[in-house]
Protein backbone atom coordinates (compact mmCIF):
# COMPACT_ATOMS: atom_id res chain seq x y z
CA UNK A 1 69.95 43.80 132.31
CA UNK A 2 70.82 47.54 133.76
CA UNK A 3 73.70 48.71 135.55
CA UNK A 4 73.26 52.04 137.07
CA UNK A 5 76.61 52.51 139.10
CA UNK A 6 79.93 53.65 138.49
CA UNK A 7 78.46 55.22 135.18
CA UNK A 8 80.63 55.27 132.11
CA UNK A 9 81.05 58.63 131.23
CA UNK A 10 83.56 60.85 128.91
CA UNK A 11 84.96 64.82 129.03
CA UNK A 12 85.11 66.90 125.91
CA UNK A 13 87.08 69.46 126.51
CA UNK A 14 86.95 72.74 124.21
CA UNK A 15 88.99 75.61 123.77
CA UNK A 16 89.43 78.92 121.79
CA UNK A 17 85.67 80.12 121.96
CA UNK A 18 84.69 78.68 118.45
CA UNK A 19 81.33 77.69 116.66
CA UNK A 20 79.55 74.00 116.41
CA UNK A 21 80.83 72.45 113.70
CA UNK A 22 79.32 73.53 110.23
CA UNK A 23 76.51 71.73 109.35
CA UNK A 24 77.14 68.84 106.45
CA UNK A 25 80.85 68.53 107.27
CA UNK A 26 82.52 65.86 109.20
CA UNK A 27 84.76 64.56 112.17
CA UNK A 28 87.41 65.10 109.98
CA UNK A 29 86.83 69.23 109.34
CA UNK A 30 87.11 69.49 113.37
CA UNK A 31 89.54 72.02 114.61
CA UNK A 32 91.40 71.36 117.85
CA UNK A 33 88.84 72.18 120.60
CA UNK A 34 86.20 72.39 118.83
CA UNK A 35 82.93 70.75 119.38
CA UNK A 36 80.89 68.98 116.88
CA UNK A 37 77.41 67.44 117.45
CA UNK A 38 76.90 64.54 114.38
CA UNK A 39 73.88 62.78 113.30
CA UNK A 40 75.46 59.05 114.00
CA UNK A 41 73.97 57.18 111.25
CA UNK A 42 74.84 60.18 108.13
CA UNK A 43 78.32 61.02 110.53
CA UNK A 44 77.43 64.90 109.19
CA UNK A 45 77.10 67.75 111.24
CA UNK A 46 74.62 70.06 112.68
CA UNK A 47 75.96 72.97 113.44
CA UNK A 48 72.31 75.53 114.81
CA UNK A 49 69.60 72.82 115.08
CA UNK A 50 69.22 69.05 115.37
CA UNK A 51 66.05 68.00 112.64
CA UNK A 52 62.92 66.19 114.74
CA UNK A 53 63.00 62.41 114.18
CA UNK A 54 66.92 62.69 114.67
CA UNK A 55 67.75 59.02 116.16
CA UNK A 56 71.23 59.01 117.62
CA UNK A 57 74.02 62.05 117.98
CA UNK A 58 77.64 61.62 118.71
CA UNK A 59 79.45 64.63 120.33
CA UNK A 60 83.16 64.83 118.94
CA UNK A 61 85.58 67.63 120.21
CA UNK A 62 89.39 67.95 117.98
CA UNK A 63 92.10 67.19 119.34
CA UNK A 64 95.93 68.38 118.56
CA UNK A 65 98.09 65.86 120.58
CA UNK A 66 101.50 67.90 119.62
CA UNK A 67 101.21 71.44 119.64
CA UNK A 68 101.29 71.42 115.77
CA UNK A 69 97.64 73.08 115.44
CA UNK A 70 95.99 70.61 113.70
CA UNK A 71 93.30 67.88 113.87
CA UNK A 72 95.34 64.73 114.94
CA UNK A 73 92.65 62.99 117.10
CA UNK A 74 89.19 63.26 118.19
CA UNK A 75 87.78 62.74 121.46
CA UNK A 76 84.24 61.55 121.22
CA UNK A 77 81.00 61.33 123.92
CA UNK A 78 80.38 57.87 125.79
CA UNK A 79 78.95 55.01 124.51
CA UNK A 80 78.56 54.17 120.69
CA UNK A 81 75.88 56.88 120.14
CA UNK A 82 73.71 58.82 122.11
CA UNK A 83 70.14 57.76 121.25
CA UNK A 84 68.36 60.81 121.09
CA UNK A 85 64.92 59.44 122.71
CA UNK A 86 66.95 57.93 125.72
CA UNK A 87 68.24 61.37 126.94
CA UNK A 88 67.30 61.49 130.99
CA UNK A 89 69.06 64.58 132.13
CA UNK A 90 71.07 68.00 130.99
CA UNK A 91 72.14 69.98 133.44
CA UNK A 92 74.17 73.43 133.07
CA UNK A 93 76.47 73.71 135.58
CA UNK A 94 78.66 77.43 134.75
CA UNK A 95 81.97 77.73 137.48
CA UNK A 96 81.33 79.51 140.58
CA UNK A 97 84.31 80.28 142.61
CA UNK A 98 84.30 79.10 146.26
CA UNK A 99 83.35 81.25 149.55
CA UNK A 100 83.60 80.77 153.31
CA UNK A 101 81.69 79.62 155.84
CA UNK A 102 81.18 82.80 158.48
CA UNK A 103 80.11 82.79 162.05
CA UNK A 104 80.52 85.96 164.02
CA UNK A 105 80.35 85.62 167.99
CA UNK A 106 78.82 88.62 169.57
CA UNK A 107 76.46 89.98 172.09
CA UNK A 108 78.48 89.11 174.82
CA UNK A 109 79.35 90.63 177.91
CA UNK A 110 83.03 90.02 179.77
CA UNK A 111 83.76 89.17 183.19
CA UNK A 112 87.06 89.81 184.81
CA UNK A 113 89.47 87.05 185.67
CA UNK A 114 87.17 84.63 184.18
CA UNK A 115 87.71 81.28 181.95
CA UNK A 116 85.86 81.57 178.48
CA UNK A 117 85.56 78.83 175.86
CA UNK A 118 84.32 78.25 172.34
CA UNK A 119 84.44 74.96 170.65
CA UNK A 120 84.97 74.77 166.72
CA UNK A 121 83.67 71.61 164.87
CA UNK A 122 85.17 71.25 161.39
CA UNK A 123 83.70 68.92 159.22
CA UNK A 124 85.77 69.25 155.43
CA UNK A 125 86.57 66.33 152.36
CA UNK A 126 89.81 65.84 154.02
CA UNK A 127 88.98 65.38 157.74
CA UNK A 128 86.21 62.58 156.55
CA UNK A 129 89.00 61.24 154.63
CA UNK A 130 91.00 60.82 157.19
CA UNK A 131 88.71 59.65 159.98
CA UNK A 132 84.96 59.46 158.66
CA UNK A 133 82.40 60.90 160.44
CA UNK A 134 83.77 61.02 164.20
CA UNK A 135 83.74 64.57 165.18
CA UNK A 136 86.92 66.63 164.79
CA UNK A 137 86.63 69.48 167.03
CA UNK A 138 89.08 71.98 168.82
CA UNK A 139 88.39 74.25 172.31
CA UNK A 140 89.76 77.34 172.58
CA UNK A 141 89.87 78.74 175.76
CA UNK A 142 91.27 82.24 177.06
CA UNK A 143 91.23 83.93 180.92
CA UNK A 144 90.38 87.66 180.95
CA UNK A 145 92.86 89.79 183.28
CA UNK A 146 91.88 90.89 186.99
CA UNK A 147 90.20 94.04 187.28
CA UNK A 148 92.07 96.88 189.10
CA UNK A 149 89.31 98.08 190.39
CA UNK A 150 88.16 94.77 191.71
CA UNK A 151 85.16 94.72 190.16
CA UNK A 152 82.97 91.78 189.64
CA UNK A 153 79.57 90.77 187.87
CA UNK A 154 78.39 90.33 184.09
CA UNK A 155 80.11 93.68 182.44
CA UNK A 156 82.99 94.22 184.98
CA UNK A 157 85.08 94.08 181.85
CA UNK A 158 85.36 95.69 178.81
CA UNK A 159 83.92 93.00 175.81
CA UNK A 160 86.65 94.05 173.42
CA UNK A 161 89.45 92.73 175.36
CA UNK A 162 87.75 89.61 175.71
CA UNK A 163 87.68 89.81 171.58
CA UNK A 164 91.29 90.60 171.28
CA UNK A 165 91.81 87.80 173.49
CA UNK A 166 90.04 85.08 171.06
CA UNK A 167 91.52 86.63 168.06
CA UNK A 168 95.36 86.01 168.79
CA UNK A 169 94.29 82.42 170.55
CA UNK A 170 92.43 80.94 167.52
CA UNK A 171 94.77 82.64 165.14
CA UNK A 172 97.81 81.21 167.00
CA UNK A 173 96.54 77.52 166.27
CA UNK A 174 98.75 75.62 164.19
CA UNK A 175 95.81 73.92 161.89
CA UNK A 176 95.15 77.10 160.04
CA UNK A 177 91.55 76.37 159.55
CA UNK A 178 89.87 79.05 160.74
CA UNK A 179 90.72 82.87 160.74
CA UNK A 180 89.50 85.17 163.74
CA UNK A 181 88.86 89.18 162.66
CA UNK A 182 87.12 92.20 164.69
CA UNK A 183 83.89 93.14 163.41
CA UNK A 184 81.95 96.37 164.59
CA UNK A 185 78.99 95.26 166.57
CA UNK A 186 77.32 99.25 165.97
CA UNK A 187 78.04 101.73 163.66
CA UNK A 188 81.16 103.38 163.94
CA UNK A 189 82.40 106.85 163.38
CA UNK A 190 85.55 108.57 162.80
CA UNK A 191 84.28 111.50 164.67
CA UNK A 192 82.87 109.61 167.88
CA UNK A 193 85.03 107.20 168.18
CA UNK A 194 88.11 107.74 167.20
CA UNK A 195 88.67 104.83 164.57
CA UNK A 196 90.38 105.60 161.41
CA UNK A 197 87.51 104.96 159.63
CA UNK A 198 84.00 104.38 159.75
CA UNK A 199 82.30 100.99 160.03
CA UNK A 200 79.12 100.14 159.12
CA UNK A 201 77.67 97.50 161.63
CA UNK A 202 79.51 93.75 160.78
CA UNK A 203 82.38 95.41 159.03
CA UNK A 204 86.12 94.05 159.64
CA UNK A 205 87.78 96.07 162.16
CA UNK A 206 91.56 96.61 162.53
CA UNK A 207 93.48 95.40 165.58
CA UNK A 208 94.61 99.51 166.17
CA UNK A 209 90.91 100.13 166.05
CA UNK A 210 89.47 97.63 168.68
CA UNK A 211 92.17 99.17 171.03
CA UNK A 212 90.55 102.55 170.27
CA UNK A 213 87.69 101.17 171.27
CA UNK A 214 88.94 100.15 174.30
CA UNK A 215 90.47 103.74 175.31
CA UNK A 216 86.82 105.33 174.10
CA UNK A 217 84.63 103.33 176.55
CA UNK A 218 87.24 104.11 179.20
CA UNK A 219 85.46 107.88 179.58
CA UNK A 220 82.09 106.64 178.07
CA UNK A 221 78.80 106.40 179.28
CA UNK A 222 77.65 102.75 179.85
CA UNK A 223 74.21 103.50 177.51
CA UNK A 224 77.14 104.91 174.42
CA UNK A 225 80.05 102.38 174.85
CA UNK A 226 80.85 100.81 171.53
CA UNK A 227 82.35 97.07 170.99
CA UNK A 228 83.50 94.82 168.76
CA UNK A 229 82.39 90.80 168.08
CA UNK A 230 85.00 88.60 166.90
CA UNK A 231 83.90 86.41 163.80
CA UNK A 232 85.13 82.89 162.75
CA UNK A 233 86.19 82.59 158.54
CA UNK A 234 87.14 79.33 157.56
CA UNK A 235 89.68 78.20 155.78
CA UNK A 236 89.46 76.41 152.49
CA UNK A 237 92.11 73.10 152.12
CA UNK A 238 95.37 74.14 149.82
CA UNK A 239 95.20 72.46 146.66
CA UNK A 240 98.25 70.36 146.24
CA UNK A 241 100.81 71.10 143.18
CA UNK A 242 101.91 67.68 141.18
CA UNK A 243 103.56 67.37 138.08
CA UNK A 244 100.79 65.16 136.59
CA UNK A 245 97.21 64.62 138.64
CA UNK A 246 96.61 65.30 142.46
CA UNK A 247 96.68 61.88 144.02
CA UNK A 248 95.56 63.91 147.04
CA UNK A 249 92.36 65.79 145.57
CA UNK A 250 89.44 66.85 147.56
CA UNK A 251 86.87 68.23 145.20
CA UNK A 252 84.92 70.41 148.46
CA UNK A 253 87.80 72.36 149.85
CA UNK A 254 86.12 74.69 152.13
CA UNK A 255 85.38 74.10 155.59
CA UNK A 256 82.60 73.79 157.85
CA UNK A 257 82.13 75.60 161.09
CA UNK A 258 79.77 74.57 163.75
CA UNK A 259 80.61 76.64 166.60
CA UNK A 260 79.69 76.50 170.58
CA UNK A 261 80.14 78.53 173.56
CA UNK A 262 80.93 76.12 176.18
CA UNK A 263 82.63 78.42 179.18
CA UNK A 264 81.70 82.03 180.70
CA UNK A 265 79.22 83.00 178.43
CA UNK A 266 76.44 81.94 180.66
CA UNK A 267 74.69 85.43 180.84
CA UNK A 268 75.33 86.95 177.19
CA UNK A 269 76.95 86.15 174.18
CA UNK A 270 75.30 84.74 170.72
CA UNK A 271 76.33 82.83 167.35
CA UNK A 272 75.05 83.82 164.07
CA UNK A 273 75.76 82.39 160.72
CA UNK A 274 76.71 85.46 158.29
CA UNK A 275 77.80 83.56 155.32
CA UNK A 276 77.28 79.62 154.52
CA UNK A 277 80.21 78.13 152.32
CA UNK A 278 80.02 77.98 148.54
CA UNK A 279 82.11 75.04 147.36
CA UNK A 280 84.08 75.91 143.77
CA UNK A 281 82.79 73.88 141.26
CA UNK A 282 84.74 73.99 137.28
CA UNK A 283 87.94 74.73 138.12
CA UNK A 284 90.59 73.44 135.90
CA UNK A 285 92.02 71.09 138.88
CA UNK A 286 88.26 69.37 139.23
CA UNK A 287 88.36 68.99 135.20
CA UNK A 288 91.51 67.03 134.94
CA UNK A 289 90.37 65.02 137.97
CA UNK A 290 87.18 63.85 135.70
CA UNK A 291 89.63 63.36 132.74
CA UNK A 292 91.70 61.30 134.72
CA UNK A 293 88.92 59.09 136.31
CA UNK A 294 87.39 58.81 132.87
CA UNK A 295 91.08 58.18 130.85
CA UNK A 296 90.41 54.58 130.87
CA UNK A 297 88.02 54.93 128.59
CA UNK A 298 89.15 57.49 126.16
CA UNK A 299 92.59 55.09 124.77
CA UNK A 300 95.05 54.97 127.66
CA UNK A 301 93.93 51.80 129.25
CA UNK A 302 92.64 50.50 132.38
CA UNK A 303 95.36 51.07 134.83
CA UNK A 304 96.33 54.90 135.47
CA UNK A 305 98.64 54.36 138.42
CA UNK A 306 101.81 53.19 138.40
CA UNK A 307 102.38 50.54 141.44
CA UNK A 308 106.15 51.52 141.40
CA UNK A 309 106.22 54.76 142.39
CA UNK A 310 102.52 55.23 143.08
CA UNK A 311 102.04 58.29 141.08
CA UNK A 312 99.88 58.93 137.70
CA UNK A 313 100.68 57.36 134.75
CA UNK A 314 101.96 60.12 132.21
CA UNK A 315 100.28 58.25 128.84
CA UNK A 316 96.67 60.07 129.98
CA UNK A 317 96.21 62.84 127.57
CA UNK A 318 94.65 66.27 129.28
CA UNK A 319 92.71 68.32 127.62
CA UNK A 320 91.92 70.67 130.73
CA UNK A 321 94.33 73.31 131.89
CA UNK A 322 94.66 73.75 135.79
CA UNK A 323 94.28 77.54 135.14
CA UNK A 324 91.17 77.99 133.65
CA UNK A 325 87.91 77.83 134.55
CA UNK A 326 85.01 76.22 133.06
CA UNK A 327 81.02 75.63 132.50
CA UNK A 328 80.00 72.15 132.45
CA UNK A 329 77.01 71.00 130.24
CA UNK A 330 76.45 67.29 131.48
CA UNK A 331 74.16 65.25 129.14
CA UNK A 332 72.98 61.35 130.53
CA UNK A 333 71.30 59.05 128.68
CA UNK A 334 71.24 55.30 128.64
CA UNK A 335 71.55 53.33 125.71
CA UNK A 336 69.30 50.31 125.05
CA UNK A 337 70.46 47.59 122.84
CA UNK A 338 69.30 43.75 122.75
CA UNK A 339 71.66 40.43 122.29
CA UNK A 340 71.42 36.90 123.33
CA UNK A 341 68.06 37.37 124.32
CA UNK A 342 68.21 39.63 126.77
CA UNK A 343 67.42 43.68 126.73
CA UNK A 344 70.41 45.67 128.00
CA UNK A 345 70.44 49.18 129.57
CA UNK A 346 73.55 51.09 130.40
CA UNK A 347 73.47 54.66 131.91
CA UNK A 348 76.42 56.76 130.10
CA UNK A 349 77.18 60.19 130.36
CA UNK A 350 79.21 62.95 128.90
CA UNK A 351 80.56 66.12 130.27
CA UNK A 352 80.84 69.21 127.66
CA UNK A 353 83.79 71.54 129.58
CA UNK A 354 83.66 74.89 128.30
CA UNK A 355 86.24 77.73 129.31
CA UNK A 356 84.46 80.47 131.33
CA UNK A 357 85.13 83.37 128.94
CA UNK A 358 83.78 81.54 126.15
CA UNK A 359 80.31 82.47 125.31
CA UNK A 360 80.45 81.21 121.83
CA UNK A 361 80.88 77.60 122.76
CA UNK A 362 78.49 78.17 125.43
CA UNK A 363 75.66 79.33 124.06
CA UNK A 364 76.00 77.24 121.16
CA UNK A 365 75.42 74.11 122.66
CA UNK A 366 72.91 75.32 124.82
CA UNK A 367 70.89 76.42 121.53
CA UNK A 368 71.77 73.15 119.77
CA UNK A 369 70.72 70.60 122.72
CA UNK A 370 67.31 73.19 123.14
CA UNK A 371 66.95 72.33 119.93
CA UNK A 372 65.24 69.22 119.74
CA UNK A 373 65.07 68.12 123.65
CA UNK A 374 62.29 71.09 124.29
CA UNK A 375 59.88 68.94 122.71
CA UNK A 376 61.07 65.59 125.19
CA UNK A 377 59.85 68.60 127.83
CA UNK A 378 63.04 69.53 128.98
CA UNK A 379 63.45 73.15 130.12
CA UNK A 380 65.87 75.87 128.28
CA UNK A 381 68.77 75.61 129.24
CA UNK A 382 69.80 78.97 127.01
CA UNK A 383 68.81 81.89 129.86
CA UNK A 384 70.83 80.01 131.96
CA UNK A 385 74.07 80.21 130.02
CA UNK A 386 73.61 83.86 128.68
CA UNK A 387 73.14 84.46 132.55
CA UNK A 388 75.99 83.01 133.92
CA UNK A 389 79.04 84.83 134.48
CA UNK A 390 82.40 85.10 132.89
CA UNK A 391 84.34 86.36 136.16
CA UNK A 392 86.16 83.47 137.94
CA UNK A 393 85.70 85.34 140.62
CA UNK A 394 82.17 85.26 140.59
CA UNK A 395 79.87 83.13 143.26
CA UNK A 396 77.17 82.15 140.66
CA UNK A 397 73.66 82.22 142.76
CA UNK A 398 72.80 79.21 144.44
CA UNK A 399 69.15 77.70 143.40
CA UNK A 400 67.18 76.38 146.48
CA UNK A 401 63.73 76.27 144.97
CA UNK A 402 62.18 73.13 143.24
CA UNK A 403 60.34 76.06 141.00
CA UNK A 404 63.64 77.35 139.18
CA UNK A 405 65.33 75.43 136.82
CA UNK A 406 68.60 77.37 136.72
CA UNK A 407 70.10 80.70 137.93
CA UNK A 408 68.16 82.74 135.46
């Protein structure tokens, strides 16, 4: 019999940047947040290697439930043992902050006293939430001013005040999803122009200089007038603050923009994708949400909401802190056992969290767990950690070839 959903699975959380265990010791020599891998028939420790013909490991990380600094519990990987030959997967996963989705409008030419549209689809965790996959979408419209000099046609009007125009309407919206800014369309110059700086082409303009821009192409030649596009950011989702777990959690928090011009840009104008979103993955909020779906498992029972006053139950133990950032190693394996006679497979899984800044811990367990699953053909997973970053700040690359196993 197999069961491969809703796998069981366990977090081990460490902390302070320490070493493996020292080989030959046991559970018992653990320091709080620190990470043991034990042979699980001799219960001792391997602290640099794991010897070939090794059967079953358990993963143990300390625990100090009171603040007193010292071993009180242990916290120990999924399953009874993980049998060595039954390991399916490892993957590395190091914390990469989150980025926005960018689309700049440009190219466009403006018409006086004409209507102009652009339609925003946003497509985020919350919005399917809320109303699955139907389209959530918003128009915003704007009317460019009459001419004085009546003029008509494709260009009658300067481009930037059709930019200005967009900025304050989509910026005025009350859903806060998207942000409008100026961006220069050419090169800029303080000299030429008159801006109070130069811009490279796609660099965020100031409000004071788009109106500068306006006042230059008053006098200008048509071949040497200047504009600037307007470009869409999104917005990521606020993470909510609650004394115990998020009840309202959305693990992708940025937003999607698909954008369309629907009105009065029939003879110009162009979208372009500048930046596709990055969504933040290790963050100490996305921890404690894995601790909390896995608590039933680790002691505090099977029910981890209260029906009374439909919050969190406060007996689930956190290891994570919502302030730091980690690297994930994720180990699945199944364990096979046989009973009544009938063969059983369950797929388990455990989740090493390891705070960003702590190389140590890191490349520890990426040495250990290279160890002995390089000859089951798995790939190193050690480049990989050495590569990642320690900056939460960072947006670690994202790997879109089927030839590379990791970011390094």
């Amino acid at each position: 019999m197999s069961n491969r959903n809703n796998d069981v699975f366990q977090v081990l959380v460490t902390k302070n940047n320490q070493a493996l265990a020292t080989t030959g010791t046991t559970v018992d020599s653990l320091l709080p947040g620190q990470l043991g891998v034990f042979d699980a028939l001799t219960g001792l420790a391997y602290a640099t290697a794991v010897p070939a013909g090794t059967r079953g490991l358990t993963l143990a990380v300390g625990v100090d439930k009171t603040g007193s600094g010292l071993l009180e519990d242990i916290r120990t990987s999924a399953g009874q043992l993980i049998q060595t030959k039954n390991i399916t997967d490892l993957t590395f996963k190091p914390h990469t902050a989150g980025q926005p989705m960018k689309v700049t409008v440009g190219k466009f030419k403006a018409e006086c006293d004409t209507e102009y549209g652009v339609r925003i689809e946003f497509r985020n965790a919350k919005i399917n939430r809320i109303q699955g996959f139907n389209q959530f979408s918003k128009a915003f419209m704007v009317t460019t001013p009459c001419c004085d000099d009546c003029a008509e046609g494709c260009g009658s009007l300067d481009a930037n005040v059709l930019t200005q125009l967009f900025i304050a309407r989509i910026n005025d919206d009350i859903s806060k999803l998207v942000l409008a800014q100026a961006v220069a369309r050419q090169p800029l110059t303080i000299a030429t122009h008159g801006t109070s700086v130069n811009y490279a082409t796609g660099a965020v303009m100031t409000a004071a200089d788009v109106a500068q821009l306006i006042v230059f192409n008053s006098t200008a030649l048509a071949a040497n007038q200047v504009f600037a596009d307007f470009q869409l950011v999104s917005q990521p989702l606020a993470i909510g603050t609650y004394c115990s777990i998020n009840l309202h959690y959305y693990k992708l928090l940025e937003t999607v923009l698909v954008v369309s011009l629907i009105e009065g840009f029939g003879c110009s104008g162009a979208t372009t994708i500048n930046q596709y979103p990055v969504f933040e993955e290790g963050s100490g909020v996305n921890i404690q949400q894995k601790e909390y779906h896995a608590s039933g498992w680790a002691g505090s029972g099977p029910y981890k909401l209260s029906q009374v006053t439909g919050t969190a139950y406060e007996n689930i133990q956190y290891l994570s802190v919502k302030g730091t950032t980690y690297d994930q190693f994720i180990v699945q394996y199944t364990q096979t056992s046989e009973a009544g006679w009938q063969e059983y497979s369950n797929v388990l899984s455990t989740v090493i969290a390891i705070p960003e800044a702590d190389t140590v811990t890191r490349q520890a367990v990426a040495t250990i767990f290279n160890s002995f699953l390089s000859s089951l053909g798995f790939d190193s997973l050690i480049d990989d950690a050495a590569a990642a970053s320690t900056n939460p700040a960072v947006v670690e690359p994202v790997v879109t070839s089927a030839a590379t196993d990791g970011i390094a």
